[in-house]
PDB file of N, CA and C in Angstrom:
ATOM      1  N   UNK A   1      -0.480   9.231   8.482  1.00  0.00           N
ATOM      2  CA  UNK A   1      -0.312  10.430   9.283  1.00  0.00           C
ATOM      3  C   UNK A   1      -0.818  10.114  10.693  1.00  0.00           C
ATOM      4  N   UNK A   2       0.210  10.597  11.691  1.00  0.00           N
ATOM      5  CA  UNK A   2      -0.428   9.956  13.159  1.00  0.00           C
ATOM      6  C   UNK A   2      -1.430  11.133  13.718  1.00  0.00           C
ATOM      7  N   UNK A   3      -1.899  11.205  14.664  1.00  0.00           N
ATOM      8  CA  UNK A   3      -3.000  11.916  15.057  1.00  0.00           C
ATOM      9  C   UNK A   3      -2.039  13.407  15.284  1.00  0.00           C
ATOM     10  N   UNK A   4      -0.835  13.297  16.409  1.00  0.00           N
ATOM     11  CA  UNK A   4      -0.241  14.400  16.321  1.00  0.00           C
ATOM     12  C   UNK A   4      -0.164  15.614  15.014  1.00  0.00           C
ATOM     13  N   UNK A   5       0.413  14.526  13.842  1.00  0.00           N
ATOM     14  CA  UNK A   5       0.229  15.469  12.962  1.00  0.00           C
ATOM     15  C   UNK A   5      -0.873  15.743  12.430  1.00  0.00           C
ATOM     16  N   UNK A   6      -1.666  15.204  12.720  1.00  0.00           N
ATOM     17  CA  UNK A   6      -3.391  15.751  12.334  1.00  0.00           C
ATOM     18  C   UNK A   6      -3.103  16.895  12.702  1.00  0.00           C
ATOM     19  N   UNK A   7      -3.504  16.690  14.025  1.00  0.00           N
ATOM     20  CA  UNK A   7      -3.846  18.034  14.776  1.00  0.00           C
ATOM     21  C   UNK A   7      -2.904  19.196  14.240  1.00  0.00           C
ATOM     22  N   UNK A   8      -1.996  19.015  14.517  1.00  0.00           N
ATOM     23  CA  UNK A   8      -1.026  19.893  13.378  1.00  0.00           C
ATOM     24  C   UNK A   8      -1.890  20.371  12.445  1.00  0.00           C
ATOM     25  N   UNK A   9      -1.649  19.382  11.468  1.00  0.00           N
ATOM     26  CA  UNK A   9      -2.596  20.020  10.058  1.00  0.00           C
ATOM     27  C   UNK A   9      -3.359  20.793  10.531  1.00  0.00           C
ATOM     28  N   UNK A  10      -4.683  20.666  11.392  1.00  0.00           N
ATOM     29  CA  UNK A  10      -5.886  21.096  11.770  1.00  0.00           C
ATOM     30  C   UNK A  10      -5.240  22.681  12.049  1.00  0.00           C
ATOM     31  N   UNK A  11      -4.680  23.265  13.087  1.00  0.00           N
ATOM     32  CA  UNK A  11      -4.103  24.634  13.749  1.00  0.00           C
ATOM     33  C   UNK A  11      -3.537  24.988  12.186  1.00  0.00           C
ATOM     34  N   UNK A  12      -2.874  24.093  11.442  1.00  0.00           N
ATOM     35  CA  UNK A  12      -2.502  25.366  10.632  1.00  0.00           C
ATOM     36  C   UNK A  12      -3.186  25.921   9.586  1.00  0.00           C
ATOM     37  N   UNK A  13      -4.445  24.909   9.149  1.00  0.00           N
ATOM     38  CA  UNK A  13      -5.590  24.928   8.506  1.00  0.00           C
ATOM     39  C   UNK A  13      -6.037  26.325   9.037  1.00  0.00           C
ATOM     40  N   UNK A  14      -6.648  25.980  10.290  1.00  0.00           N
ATOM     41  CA  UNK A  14      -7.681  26.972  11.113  1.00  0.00           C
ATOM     42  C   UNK A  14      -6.715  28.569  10.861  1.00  0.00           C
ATOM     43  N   UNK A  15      -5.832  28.432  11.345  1.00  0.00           N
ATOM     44  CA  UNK A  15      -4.854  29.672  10.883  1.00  0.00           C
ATOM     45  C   UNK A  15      -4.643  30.294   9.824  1.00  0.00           C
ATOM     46  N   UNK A  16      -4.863  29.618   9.078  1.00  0.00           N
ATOM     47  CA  UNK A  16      -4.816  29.508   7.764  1.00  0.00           C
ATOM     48  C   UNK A  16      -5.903  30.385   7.449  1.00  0.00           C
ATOM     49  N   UNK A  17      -7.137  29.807   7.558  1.00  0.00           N
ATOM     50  CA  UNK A  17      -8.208  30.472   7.649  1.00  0.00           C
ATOM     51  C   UNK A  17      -8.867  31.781   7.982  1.00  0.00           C
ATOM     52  N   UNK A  18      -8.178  31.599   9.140  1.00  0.00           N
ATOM     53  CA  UNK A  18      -8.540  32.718  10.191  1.00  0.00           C
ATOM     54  C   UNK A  18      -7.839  34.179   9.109  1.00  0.00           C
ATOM     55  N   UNK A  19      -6.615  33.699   8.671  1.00  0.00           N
ATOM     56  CA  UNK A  19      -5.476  34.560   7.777  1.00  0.00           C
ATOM     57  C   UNK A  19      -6.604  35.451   7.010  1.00  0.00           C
ATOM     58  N   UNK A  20      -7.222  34.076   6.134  1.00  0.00           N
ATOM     59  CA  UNK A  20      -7.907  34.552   4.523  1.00  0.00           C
ATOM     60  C   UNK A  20      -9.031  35.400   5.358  1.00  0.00           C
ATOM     61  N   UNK A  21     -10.047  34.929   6.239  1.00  0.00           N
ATOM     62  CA  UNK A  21     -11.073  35.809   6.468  1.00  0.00           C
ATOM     63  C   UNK A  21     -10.681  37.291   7.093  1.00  0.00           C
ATOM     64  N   UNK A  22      -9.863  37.619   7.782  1.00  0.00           N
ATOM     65  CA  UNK A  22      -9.103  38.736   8.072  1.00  0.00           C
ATOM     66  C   UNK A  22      -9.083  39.384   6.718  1.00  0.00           C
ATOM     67  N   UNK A  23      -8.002  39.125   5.611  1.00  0.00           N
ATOM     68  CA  UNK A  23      -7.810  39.494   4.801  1.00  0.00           C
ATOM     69  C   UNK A  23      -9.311  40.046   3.994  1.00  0.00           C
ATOM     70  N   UNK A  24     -10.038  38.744   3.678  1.00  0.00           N
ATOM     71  CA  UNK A  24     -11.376  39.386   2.879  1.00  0.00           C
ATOM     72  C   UNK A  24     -12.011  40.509   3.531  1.00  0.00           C
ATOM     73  N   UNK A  25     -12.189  40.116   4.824  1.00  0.00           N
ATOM     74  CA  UNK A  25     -13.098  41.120   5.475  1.00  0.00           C
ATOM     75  C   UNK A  25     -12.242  42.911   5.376  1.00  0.00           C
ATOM     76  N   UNK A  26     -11.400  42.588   5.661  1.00  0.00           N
ATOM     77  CA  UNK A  26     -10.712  43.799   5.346  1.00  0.00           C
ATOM     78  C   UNK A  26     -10.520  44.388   4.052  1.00  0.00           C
ATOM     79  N   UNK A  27     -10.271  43.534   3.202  1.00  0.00           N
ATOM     80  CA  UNK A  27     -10.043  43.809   1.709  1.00  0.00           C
ATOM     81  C   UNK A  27     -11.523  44.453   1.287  1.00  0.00           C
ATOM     82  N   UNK A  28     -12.471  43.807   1.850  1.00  0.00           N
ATOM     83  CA  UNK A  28     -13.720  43.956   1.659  1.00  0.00           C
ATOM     84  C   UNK A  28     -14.954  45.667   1.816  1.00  0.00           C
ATOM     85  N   UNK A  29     -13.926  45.467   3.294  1.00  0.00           N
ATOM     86  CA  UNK A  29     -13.920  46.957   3.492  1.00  0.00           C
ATOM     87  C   UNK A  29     -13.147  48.534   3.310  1.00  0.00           C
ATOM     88  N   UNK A  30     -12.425  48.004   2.732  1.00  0.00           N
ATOM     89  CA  UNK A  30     -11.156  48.736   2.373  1.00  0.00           C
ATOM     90  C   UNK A  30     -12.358  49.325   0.869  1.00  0.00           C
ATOM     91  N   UNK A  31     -12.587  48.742   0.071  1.00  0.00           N
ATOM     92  CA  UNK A  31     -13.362  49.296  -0.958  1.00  0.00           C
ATOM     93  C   UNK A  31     -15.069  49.703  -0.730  1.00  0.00           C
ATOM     94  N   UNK A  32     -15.291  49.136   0.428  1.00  0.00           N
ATOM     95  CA  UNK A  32     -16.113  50.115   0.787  1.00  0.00           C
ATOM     96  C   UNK A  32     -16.177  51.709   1.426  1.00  0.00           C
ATOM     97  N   UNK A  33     -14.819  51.909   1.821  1.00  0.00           N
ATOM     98  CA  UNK A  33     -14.238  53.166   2.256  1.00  0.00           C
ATOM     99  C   UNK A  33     -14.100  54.002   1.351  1.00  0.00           C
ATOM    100  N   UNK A  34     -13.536  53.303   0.046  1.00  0.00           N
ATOM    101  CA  UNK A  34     -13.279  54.087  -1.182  1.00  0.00           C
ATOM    102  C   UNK A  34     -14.999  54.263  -1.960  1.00  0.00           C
ATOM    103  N   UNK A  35     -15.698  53.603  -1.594  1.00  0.00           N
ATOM    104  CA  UNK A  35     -17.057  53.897  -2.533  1.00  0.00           C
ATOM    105  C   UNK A  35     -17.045  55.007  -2.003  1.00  0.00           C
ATOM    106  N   UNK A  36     -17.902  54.537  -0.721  1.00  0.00           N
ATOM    107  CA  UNK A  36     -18.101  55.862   0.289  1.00  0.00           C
ATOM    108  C   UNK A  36     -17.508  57.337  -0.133  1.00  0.00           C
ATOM    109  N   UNK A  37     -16.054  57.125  -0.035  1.00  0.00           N
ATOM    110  CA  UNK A  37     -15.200  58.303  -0.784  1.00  0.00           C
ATOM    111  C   UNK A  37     -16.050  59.007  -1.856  1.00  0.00           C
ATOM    112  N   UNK A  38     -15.961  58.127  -2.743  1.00  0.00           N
ATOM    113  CA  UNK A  38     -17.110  58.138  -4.373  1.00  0.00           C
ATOM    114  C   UNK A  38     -18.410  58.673  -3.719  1.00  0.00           C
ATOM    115  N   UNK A  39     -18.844  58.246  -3.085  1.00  0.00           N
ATOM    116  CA  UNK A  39     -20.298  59.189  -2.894  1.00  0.00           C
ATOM    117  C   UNK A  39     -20.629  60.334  -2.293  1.00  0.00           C
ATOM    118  N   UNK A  40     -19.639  60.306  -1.541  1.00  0.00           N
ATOM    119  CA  UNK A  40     -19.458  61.934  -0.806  1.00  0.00           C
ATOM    120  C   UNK A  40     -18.942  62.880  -1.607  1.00  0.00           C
ATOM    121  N   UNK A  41     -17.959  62.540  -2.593  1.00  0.00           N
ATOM    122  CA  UNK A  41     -17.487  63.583  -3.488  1.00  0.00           C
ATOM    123  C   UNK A  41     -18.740  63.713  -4.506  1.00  0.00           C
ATOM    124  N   UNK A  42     -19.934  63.006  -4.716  1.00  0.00           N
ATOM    125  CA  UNK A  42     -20.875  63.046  -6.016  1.00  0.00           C
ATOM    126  C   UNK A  42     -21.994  64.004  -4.707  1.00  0.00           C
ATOM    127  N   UNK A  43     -21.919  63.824  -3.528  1.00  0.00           N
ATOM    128  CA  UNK A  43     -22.868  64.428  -2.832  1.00  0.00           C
ATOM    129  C   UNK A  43     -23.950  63.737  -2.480  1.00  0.00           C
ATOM    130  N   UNK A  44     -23.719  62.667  -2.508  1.00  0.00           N
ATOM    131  CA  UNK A  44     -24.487  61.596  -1.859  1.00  0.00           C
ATOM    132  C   UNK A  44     -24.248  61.277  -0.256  1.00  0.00           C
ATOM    133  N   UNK A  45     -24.071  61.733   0.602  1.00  0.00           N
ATOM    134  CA  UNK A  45     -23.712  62.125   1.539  1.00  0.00           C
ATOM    135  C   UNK A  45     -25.161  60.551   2.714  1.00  0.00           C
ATOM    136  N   UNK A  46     -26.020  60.760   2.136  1.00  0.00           N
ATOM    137  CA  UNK A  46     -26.444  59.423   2.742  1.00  0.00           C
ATOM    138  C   UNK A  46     -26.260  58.176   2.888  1.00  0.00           C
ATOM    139  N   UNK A  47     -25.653  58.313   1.762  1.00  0.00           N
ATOM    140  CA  UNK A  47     -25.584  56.785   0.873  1.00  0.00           C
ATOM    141  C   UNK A  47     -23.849  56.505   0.905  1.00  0.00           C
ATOM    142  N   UNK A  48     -23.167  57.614   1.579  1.00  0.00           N
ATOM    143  CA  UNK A  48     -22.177  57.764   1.822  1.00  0.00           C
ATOM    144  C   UNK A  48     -21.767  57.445   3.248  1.00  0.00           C
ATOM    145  N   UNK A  49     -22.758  57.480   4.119  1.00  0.00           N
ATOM    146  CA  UNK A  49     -22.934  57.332   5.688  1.00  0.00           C
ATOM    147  C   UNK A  49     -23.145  55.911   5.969  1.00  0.00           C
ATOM    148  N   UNK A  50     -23.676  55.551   5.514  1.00  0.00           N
ATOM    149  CA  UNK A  50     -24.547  53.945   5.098  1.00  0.00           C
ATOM    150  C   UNK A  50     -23.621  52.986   4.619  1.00  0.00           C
ATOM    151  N   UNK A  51     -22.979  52.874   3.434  1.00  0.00           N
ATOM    152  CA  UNK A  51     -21.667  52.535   3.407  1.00  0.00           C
ATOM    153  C   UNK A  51     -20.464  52.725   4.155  1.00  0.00           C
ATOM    154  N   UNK A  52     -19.985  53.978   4.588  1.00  0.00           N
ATOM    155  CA  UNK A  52     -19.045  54.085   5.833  1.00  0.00           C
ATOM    156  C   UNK A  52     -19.680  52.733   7.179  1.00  0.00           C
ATOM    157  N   UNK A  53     -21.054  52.862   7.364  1.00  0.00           N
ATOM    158  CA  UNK A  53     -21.270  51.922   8.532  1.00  0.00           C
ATOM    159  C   UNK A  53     -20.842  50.407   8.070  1.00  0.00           C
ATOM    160  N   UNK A  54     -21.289  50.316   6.348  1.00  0.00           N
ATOM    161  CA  UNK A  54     -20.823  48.737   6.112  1.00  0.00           C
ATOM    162  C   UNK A  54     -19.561  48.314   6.568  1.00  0.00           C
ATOM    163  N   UNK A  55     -19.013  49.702   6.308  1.00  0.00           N
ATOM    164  CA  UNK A  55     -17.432  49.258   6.003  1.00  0.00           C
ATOM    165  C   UNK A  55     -16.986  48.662   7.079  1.00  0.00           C
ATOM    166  N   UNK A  56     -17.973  49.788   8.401  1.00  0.00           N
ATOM    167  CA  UNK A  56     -17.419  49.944   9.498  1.00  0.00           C
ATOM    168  C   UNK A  56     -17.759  48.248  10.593  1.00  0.00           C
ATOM    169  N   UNK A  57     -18.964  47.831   9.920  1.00  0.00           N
ATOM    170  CA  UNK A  57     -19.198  46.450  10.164  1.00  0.00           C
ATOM    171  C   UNK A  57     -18.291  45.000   9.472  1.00  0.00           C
ATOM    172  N   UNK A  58     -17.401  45.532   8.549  1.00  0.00           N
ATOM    173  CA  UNK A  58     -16.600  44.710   8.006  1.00  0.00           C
ATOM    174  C   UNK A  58     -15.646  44.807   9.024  1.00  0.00           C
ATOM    175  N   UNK A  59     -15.156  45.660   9.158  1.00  0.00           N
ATOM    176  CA  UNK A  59     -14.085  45.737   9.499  1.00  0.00           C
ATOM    177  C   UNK A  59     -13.940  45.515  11.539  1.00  0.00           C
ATOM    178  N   UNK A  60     -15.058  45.551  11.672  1.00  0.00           N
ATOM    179  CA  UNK A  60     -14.985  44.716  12.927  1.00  0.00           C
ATOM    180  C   UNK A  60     -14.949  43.530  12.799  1.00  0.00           C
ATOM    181  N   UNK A  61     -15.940  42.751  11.626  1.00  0.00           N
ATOM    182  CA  UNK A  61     -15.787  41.044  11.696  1.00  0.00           C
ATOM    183  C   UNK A  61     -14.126  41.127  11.813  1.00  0.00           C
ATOM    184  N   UNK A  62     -13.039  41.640  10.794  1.00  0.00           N
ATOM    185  CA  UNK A  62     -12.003  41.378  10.844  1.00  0.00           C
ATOM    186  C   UNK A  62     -11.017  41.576  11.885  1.00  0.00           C
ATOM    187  N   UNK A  63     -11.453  42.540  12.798  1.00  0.00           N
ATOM    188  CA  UNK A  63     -10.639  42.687  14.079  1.00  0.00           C
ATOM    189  C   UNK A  63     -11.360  41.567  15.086  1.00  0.00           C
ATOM    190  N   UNK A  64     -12.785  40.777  15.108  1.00  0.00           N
ATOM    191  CA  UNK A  64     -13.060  40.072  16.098  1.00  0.00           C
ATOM    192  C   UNK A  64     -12.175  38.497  15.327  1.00  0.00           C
ATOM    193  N   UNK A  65     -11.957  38.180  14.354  1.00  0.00           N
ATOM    194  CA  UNK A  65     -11.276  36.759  13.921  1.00  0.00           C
ATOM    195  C   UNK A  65      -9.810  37.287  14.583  1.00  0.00           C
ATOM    196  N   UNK A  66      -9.320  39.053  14.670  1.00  0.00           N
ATOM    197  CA  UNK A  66      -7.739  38.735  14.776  1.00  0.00           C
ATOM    198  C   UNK A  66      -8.170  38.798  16.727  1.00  0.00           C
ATOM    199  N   UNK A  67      -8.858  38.885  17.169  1.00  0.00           N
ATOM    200  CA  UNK A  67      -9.046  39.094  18.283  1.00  0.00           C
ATOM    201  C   UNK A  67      -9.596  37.836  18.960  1.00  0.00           C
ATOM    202  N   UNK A  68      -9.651  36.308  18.259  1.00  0.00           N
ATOM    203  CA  UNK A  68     -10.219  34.840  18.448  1.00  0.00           C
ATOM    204  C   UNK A  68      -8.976  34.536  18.564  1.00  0.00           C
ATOM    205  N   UNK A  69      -7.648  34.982  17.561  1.00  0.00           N
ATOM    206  CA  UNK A  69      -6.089  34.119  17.697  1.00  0.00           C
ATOM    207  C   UNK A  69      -5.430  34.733  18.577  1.00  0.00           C
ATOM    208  N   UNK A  70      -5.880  36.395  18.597  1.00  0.00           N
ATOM    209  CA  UNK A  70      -4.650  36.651  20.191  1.00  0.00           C
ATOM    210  C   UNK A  70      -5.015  35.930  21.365  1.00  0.00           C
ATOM    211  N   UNK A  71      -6.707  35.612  21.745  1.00  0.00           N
ATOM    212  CA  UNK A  71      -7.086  35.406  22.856  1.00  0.00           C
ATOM    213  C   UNK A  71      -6.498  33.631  23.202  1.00  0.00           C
ATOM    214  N   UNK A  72      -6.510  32.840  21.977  1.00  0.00           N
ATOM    215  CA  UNK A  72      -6.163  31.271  21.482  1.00  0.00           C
ATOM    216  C   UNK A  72      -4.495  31.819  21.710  1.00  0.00           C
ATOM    217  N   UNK A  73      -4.035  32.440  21.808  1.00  0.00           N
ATOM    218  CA  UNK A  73      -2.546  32.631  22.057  1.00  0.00           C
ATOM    219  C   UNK A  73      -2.244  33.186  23.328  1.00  0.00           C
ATOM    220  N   UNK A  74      -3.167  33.800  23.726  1.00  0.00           N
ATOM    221  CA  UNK A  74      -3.084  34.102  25.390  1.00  0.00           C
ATOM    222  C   UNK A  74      -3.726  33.183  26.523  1.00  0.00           C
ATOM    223  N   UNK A  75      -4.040  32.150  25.690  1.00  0.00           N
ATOM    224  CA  UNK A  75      -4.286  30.997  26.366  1.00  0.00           C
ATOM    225  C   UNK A  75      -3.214  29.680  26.384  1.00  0.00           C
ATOM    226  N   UNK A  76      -2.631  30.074  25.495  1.00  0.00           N
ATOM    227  CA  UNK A  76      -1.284  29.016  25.706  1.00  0.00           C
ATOM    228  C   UNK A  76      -1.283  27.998  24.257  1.00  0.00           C
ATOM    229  N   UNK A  77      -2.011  28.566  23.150  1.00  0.00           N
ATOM    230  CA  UNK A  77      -2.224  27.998  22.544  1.00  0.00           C
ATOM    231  C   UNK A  77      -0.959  28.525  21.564  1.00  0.00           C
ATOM    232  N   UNK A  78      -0.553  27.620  20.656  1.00  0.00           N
ATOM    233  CA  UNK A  78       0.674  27.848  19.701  1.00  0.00           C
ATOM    234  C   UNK A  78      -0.056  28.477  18.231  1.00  0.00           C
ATOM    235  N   UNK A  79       0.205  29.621  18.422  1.00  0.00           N
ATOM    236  CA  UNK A  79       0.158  30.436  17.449  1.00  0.00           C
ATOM    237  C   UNK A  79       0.824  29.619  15.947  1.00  0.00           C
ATOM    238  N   UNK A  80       2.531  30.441  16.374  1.00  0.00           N
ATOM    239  CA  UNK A  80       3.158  30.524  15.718  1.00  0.00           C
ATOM    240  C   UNK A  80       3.293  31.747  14.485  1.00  0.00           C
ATOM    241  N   UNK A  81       4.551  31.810  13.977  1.00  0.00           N
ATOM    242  CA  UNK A  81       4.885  32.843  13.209  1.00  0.00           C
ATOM    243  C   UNK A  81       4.061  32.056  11.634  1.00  0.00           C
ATOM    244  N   UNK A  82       3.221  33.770  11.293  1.00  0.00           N
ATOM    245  CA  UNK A  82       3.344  32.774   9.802  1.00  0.00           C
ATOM    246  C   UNK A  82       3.491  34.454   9.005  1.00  0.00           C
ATOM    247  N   UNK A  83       3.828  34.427   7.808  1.00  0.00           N
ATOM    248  CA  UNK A  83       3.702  35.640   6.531  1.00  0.00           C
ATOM    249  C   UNK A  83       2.320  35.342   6.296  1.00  0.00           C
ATOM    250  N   UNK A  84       1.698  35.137   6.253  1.00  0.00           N
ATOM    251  CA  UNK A  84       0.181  34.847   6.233  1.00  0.00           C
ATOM    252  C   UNK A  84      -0.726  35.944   7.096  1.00  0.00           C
ATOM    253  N   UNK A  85      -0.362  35.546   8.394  1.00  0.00           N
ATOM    254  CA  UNK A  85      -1.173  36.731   9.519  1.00  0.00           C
ATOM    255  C   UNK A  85      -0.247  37.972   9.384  1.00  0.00           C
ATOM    256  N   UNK A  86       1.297  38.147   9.581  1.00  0.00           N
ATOM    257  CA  UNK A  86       1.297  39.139   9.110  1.00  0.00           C
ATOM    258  C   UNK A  86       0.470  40.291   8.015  1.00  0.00           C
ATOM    259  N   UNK A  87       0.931  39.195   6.846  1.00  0.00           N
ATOM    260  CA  UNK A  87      -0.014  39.913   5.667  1.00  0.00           C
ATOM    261  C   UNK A  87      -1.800  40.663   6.162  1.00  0.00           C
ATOM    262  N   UNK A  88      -2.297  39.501   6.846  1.00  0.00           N
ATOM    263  CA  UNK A  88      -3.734  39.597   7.367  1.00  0.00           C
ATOM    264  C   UNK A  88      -3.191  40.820   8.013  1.00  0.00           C
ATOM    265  N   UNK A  89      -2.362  40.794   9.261  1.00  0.00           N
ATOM    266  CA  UNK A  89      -2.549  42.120   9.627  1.00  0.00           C
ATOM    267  C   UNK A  89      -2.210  43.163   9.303  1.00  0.00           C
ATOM    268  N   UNK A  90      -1.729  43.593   8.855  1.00  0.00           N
ATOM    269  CA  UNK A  90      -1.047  44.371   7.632  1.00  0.00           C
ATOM    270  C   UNK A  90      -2.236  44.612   6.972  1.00  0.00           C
ATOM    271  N   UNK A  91      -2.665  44.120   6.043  1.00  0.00           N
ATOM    272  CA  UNK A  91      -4.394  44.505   5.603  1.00  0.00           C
ATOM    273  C   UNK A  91      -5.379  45.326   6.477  1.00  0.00           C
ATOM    274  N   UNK A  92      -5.441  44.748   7.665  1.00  0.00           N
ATOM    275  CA  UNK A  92      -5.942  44.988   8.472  1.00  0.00           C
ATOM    276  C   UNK A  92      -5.784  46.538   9.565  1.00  0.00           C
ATOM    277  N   UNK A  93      -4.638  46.440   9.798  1.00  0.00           N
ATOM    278  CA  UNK A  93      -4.656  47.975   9.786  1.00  0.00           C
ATOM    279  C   UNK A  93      -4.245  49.292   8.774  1.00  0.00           C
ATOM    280  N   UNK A  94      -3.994  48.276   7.889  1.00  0.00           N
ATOM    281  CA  UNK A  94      -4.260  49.805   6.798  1.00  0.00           C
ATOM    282  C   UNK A  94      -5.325  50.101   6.435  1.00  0.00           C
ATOM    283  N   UNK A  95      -6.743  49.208   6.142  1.00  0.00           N
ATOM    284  CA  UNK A  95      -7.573  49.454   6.590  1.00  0.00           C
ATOM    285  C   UNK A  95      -8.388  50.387   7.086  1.00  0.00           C
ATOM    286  N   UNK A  96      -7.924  50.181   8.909  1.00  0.00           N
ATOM    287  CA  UNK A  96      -8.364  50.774  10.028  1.00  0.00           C
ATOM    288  C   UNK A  96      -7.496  52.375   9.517  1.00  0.00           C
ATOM    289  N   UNK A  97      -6.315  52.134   9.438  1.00  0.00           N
ATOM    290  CA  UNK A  97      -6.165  53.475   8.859  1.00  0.00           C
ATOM    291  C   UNK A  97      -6.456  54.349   7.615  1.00  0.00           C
ATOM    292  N   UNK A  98      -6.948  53.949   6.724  1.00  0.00           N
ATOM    293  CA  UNK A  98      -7.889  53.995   5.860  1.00  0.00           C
ATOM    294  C   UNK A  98      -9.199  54.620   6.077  1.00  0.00           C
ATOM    295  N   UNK A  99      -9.971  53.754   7.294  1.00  0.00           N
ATOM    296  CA  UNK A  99     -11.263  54.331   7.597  1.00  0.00           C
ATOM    297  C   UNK A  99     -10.743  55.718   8.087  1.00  0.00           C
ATOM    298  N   UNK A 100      -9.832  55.947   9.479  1.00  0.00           N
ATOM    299  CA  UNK A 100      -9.910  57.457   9.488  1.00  0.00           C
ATOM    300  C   UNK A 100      -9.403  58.608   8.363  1.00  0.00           C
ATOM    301  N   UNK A 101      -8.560  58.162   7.442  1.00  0.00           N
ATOM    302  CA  UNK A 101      -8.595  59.147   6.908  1.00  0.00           C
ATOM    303  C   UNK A 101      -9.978  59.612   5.965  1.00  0.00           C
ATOM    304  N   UNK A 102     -10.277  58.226   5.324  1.00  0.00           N
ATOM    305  CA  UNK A 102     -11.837  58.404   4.786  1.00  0.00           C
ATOM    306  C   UNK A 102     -12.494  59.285   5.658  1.00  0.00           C
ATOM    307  N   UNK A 103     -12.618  59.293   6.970  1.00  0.00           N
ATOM    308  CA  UNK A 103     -13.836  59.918   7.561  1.00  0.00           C
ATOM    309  C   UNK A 103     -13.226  61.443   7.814  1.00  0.00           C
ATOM    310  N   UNK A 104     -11.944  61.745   7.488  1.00  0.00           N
ATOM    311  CA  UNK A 104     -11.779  63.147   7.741  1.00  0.00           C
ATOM    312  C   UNK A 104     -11.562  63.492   6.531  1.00  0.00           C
ATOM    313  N   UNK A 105     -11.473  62.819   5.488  1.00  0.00           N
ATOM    314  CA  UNK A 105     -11.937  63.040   4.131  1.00  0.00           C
ATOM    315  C   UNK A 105     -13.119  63.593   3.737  1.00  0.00           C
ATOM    316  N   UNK A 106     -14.254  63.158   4.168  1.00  0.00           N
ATOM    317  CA  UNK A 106     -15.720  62.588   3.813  1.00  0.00           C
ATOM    318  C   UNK A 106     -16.351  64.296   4.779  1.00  0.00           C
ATOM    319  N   UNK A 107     -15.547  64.625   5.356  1.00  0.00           N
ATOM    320  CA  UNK A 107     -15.772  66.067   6.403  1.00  0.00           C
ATOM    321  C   UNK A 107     -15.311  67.269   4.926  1.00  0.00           C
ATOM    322  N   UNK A 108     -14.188  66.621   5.208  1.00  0.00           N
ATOM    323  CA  UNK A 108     -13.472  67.778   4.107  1.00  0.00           C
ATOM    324  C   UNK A 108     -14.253  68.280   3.093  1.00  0.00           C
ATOM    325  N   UNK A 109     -14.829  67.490   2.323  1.00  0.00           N
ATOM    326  CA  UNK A 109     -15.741  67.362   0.869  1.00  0.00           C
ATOM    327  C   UNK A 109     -16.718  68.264   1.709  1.00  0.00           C
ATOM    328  N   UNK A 110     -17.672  68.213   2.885  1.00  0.00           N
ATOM    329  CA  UNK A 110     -18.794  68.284   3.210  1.00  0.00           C
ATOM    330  C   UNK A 110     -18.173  69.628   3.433  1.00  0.00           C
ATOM    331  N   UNK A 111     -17.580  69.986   4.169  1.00  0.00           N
ATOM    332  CA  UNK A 111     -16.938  71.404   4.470  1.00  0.00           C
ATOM    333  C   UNK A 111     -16.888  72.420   3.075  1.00  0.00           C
ATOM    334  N   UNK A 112     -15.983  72.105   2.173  1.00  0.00           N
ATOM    335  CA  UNK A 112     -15.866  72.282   1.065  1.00  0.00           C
ATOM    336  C   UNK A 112     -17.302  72.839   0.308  1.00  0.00           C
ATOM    337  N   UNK A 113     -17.885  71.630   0.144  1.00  0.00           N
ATOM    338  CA  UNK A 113     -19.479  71.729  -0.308  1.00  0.00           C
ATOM    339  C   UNK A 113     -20.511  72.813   0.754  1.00  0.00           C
ATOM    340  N   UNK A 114     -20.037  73.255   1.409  1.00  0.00           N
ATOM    341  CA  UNK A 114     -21.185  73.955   2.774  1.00  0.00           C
ATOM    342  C   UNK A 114     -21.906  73.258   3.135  1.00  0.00           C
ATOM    343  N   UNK A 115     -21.627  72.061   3.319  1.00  0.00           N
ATOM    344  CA  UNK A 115     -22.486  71.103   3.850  1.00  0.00           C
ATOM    345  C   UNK A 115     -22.123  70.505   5.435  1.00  0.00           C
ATOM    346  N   UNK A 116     -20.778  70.748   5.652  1.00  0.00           N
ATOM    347  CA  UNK A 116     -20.378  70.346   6.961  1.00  0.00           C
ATOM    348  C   UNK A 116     -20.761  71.422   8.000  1.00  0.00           C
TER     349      UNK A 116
END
């Protein structure tokens, strides 16, 4: 393998990568949205706040990795198309859309309960 295609390998590795940690981190938080859910409906409403922040710290790691390849692509660097980052992003903002409905969820319950 000549060095060219190293490097090759290497970008699609790193991409590669970049894909899966997007994905976990999001996947990651995606079920922390739904605990959260779970604890606000039991009335745990602290422990419900606390988790919303995990989530809410997941889910930034995953927008700062998709926010390392736009900036590596607005630098002239070759992306490229993959079903991979799609997928990642795709995770990724359902997610993000996920968290808001959770949080006007997580009102609702509290409203509901006389607690909001």
């Amino acid at each position: 393998m000549n060095t060219e295609e190293q490097g090759a390998n290497n970008e699609k590795l790193n991409l590669e990568e970049a894909c899966f940690r997007i994905i976990a981190f999001s996947g990651e938080a995606f079920a922390k949205l739904m605990e959260a859910l779970k604890l606000c409906r039991n009335d745990d409403y602290a422990g419900a706040e606390k988790t919303m922040e995990e989530a809410s710290d997941l889910l930034n790691q995953a927008h700062n990795v998709h926010t390392e390849l736009l900036v590596k692509e607005a630098n002239g660097e070759e992306i490229g198309y993959s079903v991979l980052l799609t997928h990642a992003q795709d995770n990724m903002m359902n997610t993000i859309l996920a968290k808001t409905f959770t949080e006007e969820m997580m009102e609702m319950y509290k409203a509901l309960k006389g607690r909001g």
